[in-house]
C-alpha atoms as a PDB file:
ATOM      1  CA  UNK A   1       4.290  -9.014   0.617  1.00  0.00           C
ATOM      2  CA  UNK A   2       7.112  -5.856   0.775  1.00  0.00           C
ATOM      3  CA  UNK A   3       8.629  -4.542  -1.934  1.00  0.00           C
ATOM      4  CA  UNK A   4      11.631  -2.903  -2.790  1.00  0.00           C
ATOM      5  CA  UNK A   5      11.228   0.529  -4.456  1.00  0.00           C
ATOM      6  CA  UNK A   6      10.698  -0.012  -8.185  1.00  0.00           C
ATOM      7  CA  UNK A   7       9.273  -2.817  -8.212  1.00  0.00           C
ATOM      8  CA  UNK A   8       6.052  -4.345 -10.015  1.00  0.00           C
ATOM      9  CA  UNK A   9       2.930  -4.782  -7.169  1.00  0.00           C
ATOM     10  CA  UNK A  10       1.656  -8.500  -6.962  1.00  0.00           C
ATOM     11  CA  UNK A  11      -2.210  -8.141  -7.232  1.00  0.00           C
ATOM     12  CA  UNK A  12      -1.854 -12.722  -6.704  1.00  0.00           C
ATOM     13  CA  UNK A  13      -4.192 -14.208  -4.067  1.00  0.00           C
ATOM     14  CA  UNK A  14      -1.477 -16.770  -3.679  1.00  0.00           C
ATOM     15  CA  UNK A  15       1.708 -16.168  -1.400  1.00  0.00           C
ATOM     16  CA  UNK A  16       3.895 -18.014  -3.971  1.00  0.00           C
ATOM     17  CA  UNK A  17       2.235 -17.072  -6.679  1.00  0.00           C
ATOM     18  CA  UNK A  18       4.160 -13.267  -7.413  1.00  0.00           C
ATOM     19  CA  UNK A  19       7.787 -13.752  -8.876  1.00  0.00           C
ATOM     20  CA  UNK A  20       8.922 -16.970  -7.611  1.00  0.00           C
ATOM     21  CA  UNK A  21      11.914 -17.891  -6.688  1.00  0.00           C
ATOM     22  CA  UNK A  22      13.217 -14.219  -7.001  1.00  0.00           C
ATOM     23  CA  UNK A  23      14.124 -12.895  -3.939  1.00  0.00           C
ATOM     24  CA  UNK A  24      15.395  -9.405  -5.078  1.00  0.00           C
ATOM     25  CA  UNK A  25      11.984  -8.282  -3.870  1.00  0.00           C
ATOM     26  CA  UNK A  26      12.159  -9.485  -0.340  1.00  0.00           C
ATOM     27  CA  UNK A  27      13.899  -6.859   2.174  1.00  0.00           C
ATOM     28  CA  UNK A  28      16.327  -8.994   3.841  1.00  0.00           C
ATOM     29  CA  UNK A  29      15.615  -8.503   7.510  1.00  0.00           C
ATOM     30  CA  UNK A  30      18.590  -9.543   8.941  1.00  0.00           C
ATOM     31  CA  UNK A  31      21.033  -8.117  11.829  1.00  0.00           C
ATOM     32  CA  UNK A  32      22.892  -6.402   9.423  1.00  0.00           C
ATOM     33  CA  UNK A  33      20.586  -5.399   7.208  1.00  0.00           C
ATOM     34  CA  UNK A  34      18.672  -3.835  10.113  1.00  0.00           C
ATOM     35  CA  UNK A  35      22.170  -2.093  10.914  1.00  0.00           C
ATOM     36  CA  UNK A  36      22.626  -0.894   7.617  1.00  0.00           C
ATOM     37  CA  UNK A  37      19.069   0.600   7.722  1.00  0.00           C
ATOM     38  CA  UNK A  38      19.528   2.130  11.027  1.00  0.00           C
ATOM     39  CA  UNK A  39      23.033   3.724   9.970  1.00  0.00           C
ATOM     40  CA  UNK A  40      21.501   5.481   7.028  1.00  0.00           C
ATOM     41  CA  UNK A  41      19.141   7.281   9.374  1.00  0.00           C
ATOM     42  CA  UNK A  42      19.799  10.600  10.501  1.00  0.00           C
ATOM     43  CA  UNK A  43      19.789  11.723  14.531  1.00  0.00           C
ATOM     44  CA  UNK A  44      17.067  14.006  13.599  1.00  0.00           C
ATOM     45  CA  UNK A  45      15.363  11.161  11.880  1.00  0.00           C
ATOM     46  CA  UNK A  46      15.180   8.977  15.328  1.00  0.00           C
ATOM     47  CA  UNK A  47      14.312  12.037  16.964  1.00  0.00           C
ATOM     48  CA  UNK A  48      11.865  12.211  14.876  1.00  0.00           C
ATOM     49  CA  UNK A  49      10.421   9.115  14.927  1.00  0.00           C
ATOM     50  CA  UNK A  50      10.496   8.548  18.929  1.00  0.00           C
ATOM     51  CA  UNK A  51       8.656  12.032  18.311  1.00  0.00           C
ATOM     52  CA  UNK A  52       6.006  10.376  16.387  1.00  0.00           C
ATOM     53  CA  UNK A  53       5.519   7.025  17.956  1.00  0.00           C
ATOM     54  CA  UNK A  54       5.025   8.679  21.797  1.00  0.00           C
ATOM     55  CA  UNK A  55       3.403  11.905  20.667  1.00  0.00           C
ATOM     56  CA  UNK A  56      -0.446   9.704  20.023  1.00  0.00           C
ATOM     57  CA  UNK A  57       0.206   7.765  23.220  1.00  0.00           C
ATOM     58  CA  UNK A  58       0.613  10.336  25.505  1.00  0.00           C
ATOM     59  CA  UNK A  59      -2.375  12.647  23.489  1.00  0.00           C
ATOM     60  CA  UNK A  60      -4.536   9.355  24.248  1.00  0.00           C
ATOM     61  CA  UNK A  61      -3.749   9.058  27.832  1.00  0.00           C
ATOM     62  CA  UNK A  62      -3.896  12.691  28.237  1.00  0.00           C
ATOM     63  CA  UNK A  63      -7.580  12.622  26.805  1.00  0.00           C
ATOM     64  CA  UNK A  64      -8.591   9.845  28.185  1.00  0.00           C
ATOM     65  CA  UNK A  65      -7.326  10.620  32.024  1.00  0.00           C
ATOM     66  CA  UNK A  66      -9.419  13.810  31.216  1.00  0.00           C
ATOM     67  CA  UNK A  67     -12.741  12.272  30.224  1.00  0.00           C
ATOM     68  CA  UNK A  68     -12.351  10.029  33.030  1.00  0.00           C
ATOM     69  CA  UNK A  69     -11.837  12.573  35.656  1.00  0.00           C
ATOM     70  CA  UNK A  70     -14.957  14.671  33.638  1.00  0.00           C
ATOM     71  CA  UNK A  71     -17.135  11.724  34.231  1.00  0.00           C
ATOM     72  CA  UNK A  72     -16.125  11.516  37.834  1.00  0.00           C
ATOM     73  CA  UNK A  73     -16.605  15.087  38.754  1.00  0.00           C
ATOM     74  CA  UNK A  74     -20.133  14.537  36.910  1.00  0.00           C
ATOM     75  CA  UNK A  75     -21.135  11.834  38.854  1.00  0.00           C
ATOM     76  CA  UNK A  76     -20.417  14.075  42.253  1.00  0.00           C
ATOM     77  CA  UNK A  77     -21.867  16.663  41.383  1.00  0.00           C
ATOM     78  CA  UNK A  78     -25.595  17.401  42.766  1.00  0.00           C
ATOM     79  CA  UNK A  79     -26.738  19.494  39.653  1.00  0.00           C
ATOM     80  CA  UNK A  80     -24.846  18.302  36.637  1.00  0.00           C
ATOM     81  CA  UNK A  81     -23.892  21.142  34.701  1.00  0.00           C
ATOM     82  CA  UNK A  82     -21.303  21.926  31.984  1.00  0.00           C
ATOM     83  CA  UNK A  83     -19.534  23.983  34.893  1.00  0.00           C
ATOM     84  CA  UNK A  84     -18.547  20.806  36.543  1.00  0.00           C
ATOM     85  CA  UNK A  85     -17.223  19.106  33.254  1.00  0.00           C
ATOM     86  CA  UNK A  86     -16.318  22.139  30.757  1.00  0.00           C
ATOM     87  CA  UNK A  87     -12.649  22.661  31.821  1.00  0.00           C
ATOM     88  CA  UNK A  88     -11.663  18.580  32.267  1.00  0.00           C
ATOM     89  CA  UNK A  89     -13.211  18.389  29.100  1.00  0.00           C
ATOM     90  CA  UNK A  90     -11.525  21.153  27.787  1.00  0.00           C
ATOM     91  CA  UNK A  91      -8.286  19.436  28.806  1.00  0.00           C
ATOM     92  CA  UNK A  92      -9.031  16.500  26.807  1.00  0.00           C
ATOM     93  CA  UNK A  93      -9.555  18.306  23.890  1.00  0.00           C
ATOM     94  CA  UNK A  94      -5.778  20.017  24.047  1.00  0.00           C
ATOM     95  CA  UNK A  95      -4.016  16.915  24.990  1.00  0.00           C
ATOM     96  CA  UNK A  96      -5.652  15.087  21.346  1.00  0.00           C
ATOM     97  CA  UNK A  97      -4.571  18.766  19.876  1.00  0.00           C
ATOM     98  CA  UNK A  98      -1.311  18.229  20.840  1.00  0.00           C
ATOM     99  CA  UNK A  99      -0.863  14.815  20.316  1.00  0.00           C
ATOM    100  CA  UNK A 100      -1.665  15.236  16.586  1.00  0.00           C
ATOM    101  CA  UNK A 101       0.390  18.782  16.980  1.00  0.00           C
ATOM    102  CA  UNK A 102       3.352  16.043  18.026  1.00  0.00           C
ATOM    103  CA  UNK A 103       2.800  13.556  15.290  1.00  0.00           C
ATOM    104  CA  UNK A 104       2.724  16.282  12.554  1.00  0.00           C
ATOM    105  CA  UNK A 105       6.138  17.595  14.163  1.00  0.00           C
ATOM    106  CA  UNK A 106       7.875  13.819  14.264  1.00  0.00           C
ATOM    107  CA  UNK A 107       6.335  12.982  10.421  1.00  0.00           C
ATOM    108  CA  UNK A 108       7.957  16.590   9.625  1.00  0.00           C
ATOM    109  CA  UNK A 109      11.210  15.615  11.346  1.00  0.00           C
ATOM    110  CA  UNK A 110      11.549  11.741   9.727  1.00  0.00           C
ATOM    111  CA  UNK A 111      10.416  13.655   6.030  1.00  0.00           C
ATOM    112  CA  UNK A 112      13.080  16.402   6.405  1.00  0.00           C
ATOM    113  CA  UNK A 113      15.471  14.716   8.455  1.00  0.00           C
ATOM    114  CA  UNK A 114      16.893  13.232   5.242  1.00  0.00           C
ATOM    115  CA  UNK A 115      21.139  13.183   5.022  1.00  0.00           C
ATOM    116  CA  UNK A 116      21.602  15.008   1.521  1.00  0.00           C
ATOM    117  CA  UNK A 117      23.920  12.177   0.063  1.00  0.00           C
END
């Protein structure tokens, strides 16, 4: 169950069972509660955010694309070597580099993207 900030966790097995029948601790996920959320974020808070949620997906294809293509340059090859693979490999490893590199930079943005209200 979500909480609002301050309050007590529910360690219950039961859904019911944690504060019932108060509803101060359930977000209210309505239209205009989701507007209200979104107007107290920053522009360099989405930024940030679209930052972080692409930056993994594209590292992932990137690395995965690579291995792929490393596999199928092994399979071709008549003497399997590292001189076939090494630099298809090597890609993959930089495209996981920089999709972490990316998700660092978006968590950085949504963390210090903060209006100072």
């Amino acid at each position: 169950m979500i909480r609002s900030s301050g309050a007590a966790p529910c360690h219950s097995s039961g859904a019911n069972d944690c504060h019932s029948g108060d509803s101060t601790n359930i977000p209210h996920l309505t239209v205009r509660g989701i507007s209200n959320l979104m107007a107290k974020i920053t522009k360099l808070q989405k930024f940030g955010i679209t930052v972080l949620v692409l930056s993994p997906v594209i590292g992932l294809l990137g690395t995965v694309a690579s291995i792929y293509l490393s596999f199928s340059a092994l399979q071709r090859s008549e003497n399997a070597g590292i001189g076939s693979v090494g630099s298809l490999l090597g890609n993959a490893i930089l495209f996981t580099a920089g999709g972490l590199i990316g998700t660092i930079a978006g968590l950085i943005l949504v963390i210090f993207g903060r209006s100072k209200n």
